[in-house]
Protein backbone atom coordinates (compact mmCIF):
# COMPACT_ATOMS: atom_id res chain seq x y z
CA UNK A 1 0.00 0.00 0.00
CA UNK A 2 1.42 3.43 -1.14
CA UNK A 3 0.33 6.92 -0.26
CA UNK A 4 -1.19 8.14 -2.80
CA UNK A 5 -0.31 11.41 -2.23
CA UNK A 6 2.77 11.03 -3.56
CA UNK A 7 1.57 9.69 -7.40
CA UNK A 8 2.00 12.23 -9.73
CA UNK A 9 -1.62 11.49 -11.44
CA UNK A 10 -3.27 11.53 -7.75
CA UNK A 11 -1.73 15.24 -7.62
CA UNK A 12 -2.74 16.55 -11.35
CA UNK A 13 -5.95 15.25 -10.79
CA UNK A 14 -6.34 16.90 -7.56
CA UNK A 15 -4.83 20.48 -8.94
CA UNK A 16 -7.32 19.58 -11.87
CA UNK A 17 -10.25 19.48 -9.58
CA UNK A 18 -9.36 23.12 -7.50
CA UNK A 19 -8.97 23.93 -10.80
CA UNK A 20 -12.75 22.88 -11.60
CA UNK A 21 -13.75 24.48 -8.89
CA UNK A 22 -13.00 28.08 -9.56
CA UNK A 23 -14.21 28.25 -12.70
CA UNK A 24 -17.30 26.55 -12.12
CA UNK A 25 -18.04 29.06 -8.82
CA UNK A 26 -19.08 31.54 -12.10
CA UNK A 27 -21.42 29.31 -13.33
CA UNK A 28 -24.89 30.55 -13.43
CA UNK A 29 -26.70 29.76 -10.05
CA UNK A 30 -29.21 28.02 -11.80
CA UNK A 31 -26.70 25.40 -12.12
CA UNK A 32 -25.78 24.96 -9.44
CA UNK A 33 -27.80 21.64 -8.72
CA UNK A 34 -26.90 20.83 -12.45
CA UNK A 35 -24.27 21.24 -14.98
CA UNK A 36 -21.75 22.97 -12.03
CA UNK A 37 -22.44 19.71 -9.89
CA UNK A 38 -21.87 17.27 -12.32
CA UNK A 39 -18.81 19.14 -13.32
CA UNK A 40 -17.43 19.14 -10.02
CA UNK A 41 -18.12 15.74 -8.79
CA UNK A 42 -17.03 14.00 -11.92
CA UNK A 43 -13.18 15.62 -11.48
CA UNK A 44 -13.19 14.73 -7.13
CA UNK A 45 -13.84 10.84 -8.18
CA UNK A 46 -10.74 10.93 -10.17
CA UNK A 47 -8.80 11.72 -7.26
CA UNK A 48 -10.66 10.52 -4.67
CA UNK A 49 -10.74 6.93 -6.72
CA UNK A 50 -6.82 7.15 -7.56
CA UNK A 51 -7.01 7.82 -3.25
CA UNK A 52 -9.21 4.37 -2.87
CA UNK A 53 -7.14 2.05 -4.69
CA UNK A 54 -4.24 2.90 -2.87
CA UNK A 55 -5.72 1.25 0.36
CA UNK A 56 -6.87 -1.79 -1.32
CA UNK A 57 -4.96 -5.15 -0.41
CA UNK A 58 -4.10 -5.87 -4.61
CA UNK A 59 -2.63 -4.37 -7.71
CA UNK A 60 -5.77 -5.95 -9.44
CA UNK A 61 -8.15 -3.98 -6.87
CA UNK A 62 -6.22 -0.80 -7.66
CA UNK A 63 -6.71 -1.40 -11.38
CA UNK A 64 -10.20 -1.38 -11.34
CA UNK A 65 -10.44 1.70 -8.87
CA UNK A 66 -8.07 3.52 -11.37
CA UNK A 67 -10.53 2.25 -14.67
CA UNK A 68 -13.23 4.28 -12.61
CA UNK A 69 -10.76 7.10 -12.79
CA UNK A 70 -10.88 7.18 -16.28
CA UNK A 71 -14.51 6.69 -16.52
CA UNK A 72 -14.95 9.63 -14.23
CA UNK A 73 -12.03 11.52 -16.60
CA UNK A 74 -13.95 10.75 -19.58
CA UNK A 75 -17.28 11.61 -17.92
CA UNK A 76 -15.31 15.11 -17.00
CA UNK A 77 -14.93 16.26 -20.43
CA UNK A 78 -18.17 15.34 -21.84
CA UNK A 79 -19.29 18.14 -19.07
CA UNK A 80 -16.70 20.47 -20.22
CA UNK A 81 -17.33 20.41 -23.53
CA UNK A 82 -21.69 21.19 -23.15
CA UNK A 83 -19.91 24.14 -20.44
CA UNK A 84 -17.91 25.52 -23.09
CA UNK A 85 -20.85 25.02 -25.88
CA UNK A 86 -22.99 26.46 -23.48
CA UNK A 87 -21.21 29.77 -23.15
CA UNK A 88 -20.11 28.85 -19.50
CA UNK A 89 -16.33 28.53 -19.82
CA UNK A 90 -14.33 29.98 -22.06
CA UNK A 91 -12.85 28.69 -25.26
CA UNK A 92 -8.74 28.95 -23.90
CA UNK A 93 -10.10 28.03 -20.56
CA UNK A 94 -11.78 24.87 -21.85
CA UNK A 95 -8.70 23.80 -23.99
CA UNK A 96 -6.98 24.19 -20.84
CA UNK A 97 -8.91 21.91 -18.83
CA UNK A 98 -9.45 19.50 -21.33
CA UNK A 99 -5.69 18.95 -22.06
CA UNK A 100 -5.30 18.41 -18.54
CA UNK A 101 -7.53 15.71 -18.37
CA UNK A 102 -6.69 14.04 -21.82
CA UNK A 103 -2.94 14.31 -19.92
CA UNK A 104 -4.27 12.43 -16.55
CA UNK A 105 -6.39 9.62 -18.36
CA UNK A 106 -3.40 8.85 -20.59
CA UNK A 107 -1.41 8.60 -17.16
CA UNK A 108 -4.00 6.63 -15.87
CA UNK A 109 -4.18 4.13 -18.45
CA UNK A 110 -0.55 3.68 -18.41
CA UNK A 111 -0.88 3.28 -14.50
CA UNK A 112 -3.28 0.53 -15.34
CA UNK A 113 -1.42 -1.38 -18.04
CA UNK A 114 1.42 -1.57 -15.05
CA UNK A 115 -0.61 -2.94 -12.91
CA UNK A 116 -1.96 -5.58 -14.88
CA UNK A 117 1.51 -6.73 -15.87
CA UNK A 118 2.87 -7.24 -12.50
């Protein structure tokens, strides 16, 4: 069992999500409850499931919390993309974000592959 504080893909998904969170606090208040929600809790279970697998007992364990990762990565820019389409976020802001995410899945599925082969 490792600390996941100390992976590099637990920490840019965690920078990624304070990240989230300031630009979503100018979201319209009417979405609040929806779009700024969704947007927020899909980037904390990257991190916070990158955090879970750590304290499982197996590599294969880990795996699987790590493939939720990537769901919730996935799930993350789906969001982005209807904010930015919406007029929410803007254009260089949503490249921004969305590079950073593309950049943590690919670390995640790398992470994964490891795994698997040990």
């Amino acid at each position: 069992m490792q600390d996941f504080k100390n992976l590099k893909v637990w920490q840019k998904s965690y920078s990624l999500t304070l990240e989230i969170y300031k630009i979503t606090a100018s979201f319209p208040k009417e979405e609040l409850f929806g779009l700024t929600s969704q947007i927020r809790r899909a980037s904390s279970s990257i991190s916070a499931n990158i955090a879970e697998g750590c304290g499982r007992q197996s590599d294969i364990d880990f795996a699987r919390f790590l493939q939720i990762s990537i769901g919730s990565a996935s799930e993350l820019q789906n969001h982005l993309l209807l904010a930015k389409d919406l007029g929410f976020i803007k254009t260089e802001n949503y490249e921004i974000l969305e590079t950073q995410a593309n950049e943590i899945k690919k670390m995640l599925i790398s992470f994964v592959g490891k795994l698997r082969k040990t």
